[in-house]
Protein backbone atom coordinates (compact mmCIF):
# COMPACT_ATOMS: atom_id res chain seq x y z
CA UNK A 1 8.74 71.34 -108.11
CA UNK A 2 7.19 73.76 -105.67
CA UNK A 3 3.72 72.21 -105.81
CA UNK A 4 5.06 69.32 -105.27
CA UNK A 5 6.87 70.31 -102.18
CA UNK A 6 3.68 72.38 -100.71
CA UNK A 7 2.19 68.88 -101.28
CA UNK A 8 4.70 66.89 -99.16
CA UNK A 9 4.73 69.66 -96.64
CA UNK A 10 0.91 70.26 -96.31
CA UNK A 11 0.48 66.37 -96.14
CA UNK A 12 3.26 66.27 -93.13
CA UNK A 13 1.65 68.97 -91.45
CA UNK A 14 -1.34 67.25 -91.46
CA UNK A 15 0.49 63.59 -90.25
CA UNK A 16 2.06 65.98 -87.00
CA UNK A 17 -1.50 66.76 -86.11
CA UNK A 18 -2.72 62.99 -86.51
CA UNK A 19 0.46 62.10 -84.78
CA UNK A 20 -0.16 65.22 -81.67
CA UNK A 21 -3.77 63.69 -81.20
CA UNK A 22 -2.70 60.35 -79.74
CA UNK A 23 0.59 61.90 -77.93
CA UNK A 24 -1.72 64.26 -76.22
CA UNK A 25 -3.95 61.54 -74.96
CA UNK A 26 -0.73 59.46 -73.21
CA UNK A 27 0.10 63.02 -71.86
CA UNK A 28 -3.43 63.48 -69.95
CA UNK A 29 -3.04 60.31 -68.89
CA UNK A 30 0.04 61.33 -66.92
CA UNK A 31 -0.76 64.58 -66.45
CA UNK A 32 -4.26 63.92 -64.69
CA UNK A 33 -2.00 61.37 -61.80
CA UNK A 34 0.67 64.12 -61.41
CA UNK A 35 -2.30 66.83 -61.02
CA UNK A 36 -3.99 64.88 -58.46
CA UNK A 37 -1.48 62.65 -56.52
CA UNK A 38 1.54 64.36 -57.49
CA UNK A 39 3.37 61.40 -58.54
CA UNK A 40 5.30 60.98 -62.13
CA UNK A 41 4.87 57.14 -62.87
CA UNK A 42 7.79 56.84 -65.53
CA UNK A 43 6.28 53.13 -65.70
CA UNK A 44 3.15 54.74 -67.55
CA UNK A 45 4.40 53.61 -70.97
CA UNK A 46 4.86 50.02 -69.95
CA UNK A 47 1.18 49.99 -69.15
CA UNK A 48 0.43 50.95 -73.02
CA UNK A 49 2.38 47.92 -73.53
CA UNK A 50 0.63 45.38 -71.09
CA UNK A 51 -2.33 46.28 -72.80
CA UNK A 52 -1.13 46.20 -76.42
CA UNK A 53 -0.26 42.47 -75.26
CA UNK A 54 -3.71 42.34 -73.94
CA UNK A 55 -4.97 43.48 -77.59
CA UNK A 56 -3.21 40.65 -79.30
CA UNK A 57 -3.96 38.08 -76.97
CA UNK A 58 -7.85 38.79 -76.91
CA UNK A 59 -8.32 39.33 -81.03
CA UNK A 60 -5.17 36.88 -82.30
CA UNK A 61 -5.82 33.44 -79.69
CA UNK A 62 -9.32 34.26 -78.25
CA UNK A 63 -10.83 35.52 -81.86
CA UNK A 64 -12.95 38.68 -80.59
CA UNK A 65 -12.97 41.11 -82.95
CA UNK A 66 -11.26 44.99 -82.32
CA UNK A 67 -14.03 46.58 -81.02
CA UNK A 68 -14.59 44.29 -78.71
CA UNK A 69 -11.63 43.40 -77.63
CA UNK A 70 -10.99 47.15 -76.74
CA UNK A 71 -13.50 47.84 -74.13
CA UNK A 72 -11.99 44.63 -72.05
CA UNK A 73 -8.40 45.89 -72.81
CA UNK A 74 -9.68 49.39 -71.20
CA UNK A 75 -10.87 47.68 -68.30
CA UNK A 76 -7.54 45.77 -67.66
CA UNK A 77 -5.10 48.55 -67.77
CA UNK A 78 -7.56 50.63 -65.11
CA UNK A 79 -7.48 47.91 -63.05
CA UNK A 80 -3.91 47.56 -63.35
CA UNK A 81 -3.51 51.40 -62.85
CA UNK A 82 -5.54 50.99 -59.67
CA UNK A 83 -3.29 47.70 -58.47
CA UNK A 84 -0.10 49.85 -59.15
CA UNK A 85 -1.82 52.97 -56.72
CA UNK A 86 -3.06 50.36 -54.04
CA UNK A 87 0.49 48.11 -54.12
CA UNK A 88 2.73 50.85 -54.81
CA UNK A 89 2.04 54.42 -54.61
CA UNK A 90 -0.18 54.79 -51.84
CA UNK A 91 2.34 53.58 -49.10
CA UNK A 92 5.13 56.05 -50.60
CA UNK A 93 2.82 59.52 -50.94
CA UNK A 94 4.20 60.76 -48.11
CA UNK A 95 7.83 59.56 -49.07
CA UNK A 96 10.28 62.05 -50.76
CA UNK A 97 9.58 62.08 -54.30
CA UNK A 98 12.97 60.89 -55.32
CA UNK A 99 11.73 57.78 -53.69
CA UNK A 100 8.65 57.96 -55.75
CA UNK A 101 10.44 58.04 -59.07
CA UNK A 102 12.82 55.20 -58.29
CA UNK A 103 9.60 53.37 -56.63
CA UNK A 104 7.99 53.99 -60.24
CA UNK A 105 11.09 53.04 -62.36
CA UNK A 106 11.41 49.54 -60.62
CA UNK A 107 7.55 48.81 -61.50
CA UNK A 108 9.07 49.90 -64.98
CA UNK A 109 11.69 47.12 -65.07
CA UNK A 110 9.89 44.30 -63.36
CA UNK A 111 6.63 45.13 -66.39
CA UNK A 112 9.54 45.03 -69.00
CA UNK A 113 10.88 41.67 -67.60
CA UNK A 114 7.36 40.46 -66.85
CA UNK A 115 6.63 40.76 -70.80
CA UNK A 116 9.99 39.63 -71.84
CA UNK A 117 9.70 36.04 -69.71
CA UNK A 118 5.93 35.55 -70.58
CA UNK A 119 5.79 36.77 -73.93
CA UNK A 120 9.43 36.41 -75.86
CA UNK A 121 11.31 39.00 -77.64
CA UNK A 122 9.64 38.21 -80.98
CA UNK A 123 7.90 41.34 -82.39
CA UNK A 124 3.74 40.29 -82.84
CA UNK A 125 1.16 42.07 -84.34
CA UNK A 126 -2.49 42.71 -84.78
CA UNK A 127 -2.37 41.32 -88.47
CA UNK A 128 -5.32 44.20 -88.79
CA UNK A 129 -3.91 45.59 -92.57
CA UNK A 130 -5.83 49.58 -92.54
CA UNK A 131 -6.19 50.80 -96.09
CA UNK A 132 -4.58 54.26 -96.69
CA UNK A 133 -6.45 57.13 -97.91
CA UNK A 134 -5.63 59.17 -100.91
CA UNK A 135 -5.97 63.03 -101.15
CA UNK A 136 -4.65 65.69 -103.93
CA UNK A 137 -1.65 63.32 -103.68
CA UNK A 138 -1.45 63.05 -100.36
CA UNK A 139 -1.54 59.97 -98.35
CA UNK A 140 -2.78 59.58 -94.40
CA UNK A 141 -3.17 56.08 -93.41
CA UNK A 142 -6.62 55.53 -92.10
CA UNK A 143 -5.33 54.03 -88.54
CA UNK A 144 -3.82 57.17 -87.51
CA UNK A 145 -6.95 59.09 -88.83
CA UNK A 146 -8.64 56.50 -86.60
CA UNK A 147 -6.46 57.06 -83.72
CA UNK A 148 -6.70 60.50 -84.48
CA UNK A 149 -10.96 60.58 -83.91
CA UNK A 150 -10.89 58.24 -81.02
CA UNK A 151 -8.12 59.86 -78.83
CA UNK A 152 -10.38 63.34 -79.58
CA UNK A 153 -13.64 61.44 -78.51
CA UNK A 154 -11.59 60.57 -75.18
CA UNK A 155 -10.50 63.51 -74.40
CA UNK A 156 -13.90 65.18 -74.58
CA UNK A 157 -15.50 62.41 -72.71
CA UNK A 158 -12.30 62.81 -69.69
CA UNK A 159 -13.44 65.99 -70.12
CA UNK A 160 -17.24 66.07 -69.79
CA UNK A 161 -16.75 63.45 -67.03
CA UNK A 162 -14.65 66.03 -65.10
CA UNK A 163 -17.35 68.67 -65.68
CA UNK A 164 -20.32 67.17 -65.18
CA UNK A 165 -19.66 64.03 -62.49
CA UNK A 166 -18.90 63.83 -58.59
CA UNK A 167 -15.64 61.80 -59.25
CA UNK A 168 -14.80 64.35 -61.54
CA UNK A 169 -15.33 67.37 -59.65
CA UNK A 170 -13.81 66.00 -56.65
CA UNK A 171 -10.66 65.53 -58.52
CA UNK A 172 -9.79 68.68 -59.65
CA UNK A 173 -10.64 70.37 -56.34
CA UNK A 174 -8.33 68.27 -54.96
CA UNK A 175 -5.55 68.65 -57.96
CA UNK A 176 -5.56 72.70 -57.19
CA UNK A 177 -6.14 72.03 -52.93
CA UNK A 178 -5.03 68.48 -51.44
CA UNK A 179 -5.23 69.93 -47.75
CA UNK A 180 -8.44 71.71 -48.15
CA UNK A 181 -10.46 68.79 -49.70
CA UNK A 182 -9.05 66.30 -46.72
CA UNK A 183 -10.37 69.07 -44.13
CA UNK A 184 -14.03 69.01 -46.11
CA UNK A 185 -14.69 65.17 -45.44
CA UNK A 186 -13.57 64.10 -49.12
CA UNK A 187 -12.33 60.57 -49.03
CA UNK A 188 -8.97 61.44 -50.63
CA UNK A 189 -7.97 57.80 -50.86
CA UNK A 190 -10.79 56.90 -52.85
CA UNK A 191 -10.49 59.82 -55.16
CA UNK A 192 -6.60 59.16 -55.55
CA UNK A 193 -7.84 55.14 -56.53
CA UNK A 194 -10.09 56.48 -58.90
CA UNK A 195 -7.41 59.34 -60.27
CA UNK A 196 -5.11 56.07 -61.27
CA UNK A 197 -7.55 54.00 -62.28
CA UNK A 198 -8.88 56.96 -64.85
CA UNK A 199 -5.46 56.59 -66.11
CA UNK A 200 -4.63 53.43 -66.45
CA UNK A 201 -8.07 53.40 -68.64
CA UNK A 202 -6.47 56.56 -70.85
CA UNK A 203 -3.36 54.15 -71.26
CA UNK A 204 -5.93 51.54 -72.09
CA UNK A 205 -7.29 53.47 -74.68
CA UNK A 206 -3.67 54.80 -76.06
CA UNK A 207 -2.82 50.98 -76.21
CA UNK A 208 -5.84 50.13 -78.62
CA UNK A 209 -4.99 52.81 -81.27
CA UNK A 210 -0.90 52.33 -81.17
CA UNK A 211 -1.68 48.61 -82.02
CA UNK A 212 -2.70 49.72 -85.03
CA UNK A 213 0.59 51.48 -85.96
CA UNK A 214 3.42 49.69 -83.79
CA UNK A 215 4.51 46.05 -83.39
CA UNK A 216 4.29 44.33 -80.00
CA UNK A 217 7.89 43.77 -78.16
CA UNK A 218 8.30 44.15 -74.44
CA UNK A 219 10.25 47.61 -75.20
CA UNK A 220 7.75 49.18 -77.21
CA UNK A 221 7.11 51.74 -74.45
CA UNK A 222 10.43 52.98 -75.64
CA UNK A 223 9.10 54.38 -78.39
CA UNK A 224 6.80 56.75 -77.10
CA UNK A 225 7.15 56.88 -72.93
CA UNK A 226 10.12 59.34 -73.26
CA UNK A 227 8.64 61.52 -75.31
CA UNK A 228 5.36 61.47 -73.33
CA UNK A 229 7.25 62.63 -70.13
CA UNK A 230 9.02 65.31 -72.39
CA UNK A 231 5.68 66.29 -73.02
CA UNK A 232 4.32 66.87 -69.69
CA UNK A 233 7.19 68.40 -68.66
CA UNK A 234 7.29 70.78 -71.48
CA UNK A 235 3.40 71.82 -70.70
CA UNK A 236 4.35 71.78 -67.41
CA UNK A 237 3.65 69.01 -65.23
CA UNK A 238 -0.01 68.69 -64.00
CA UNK A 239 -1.39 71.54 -66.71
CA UNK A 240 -3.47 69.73 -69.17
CA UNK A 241 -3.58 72.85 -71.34
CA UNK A 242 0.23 72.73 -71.36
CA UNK A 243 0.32 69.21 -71.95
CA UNK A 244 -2.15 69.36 -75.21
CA UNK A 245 -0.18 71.81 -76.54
CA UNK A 246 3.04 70.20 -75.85
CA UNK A 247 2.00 67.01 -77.54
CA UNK A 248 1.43 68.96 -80.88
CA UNK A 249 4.83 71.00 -81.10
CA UNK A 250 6.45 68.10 -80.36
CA UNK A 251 4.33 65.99 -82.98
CA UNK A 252 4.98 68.82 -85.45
CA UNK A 253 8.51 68.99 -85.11
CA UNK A 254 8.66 65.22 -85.19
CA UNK A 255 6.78 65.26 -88.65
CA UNK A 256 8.11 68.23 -90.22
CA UNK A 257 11.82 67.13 -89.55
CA UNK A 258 10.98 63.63 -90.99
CA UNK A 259 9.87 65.65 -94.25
CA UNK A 260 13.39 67.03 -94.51
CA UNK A 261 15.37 64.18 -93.30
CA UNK A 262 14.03 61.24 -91.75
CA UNK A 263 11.83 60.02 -88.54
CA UNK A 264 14.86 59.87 -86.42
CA UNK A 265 16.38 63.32 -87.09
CA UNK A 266 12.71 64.31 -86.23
CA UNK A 267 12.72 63.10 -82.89
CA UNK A 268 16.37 64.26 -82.31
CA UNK A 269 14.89 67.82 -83.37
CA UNK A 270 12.34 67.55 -80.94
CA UNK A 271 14.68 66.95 -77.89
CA UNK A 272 16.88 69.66 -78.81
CA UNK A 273 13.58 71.88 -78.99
CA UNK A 274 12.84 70.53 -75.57
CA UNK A 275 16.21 71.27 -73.86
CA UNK A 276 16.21 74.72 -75.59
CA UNK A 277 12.39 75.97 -73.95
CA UNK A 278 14.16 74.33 -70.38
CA UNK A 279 16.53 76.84 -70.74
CA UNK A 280 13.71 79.37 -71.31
CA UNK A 281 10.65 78.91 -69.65
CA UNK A 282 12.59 75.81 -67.26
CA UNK A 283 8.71 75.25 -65.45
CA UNK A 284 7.11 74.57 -68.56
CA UNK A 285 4.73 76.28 -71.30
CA UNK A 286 1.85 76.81 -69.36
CA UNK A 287 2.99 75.58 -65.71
CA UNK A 288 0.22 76.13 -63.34
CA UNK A 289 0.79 78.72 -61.09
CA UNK A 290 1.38 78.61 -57.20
């Protein structure tokens, strides 16, 4: 009876860190706009969903195959990301940031209504069937092992690009000195464009592997934008250390407290965690420091 609980436990353990690999690629995604623009778009999940709807439409009624369907599906998000900066956040970053967060919520709303009018309630999906994998009794399905490899791959590539590029450089001199870098000549528009276009690519890329995993519904944002902003918070808003971090307590929790009860007493674990460490460390984690 042990064994087999060591089994169940080792192979939830493993599912959390599966699980933590694509929640801490939506939480760069946020994190990197906060860092640089210091703006929380709490529409970021409905983005995921515009291009899960993008996924279907391109490998269901124009027939291209996953792989590549994904790159185009990439491409539309960043543009979108970059529409939302140029229509909506750039004329409000001087504005108070309570303004900010409502401005962000409405874009929320009208991409939930947007989706319910053109695309129905009905729940859609890929129709993409991912064998599972077997191991000493254990069993990982082999899109989340998929997810798992291709959120790592774009991390290290956000990563290398921020290392090794201009763009990249440019924005996280300007995520640890806004008024400094606008002294030095840097085009702090441009960079900000770029910043949300970056993400809206990340929310691309998050949208390719959860259409593996969750059916397509104009709410489907639900299911993972609140616990993405937990996430950021918790790591501290901005700190992409903190963030990655975050995104695997929280996927642990989530896992281990579906072992022992079920999914939803998992996530109901993992908010009470969360309000618990506000009460602790209320900046976060790892907050950056002033």
């Amino acid at each position: 009876m042990t064994d087999i609980f060591d089994i169940y436990l080792l192979e939830a353990m493993v599912n959390g860190i599966l699980l933590g690999g694509v929640l801490a690629l939506l939480a760069l995604g946020l994190n990197l706009i906060f860092g640089v623009i210091d703006v929380t778009w709490i529409c970021y999940a409905e983005l995921v969903m515009i291009g899960m709807y993008g996924m279907y439409y391109l490998v269901q009624v124009f027939g291209l195959p996953y792989y590549v369907a994904a790159p185009f599906t990439i491409l539309l998000v960043a543009g979108l990301g970059a529409l939302l900066h140029w229509l909506v956040i750039a004329p409000l970053l001087s504005a108070p940031p309570i303004n900010q967060l409502l401005a962000t919520g409405g874009v929320l709303f009208v991409l939930q209504s947007f989706a319910t009018v053109a695309f129905g309630i009905d729940f859609r999906n890929l129709g993409i069937r991912m064998p599972v994998l077997k191991f000493a009794d254990m069993h990982f399905s082999y899109s989340r092992l998929l997810a798992f490899a291709a959120a790592l791959i774009g991390m290290l590539l956000v990563y290398f690009f921020m290392k090794r590029t201009y763009i990249g450089t440019a924005i996280r001199a300007i995520s640890q000195d806004r008024q400094i870098m606008a002294l030095m000549g840097v085009d702090t528009k441009r960079i900000y464009l770029n910043t949300s276009a970056l993400g809206g690519a990340l929310a691309g890329l998050a949208s390719c592997l959860l259409v593996l995993q969750y059916d397509i519904h104009p709410f489907v944002g639900l299911s993972f934008g609140p616990i993405t902003f937990l996430i950021c918070v918790l790591g501290g808003l901005g700190n992409f250390v903190g963030g990655f971090v975050a995104a695997f307590v929280f996927a642990e929790i989530i896992s281990l407290g579906g072992l022992f009860s079920d999914l939803e007493w998992g996530y109901v674990l993992a908010f009470a965690f969360f309000i618990v460490m506000m009460f602790i460390r209320p900046a976060g984690l790892l907050a950056r420091r002033s």
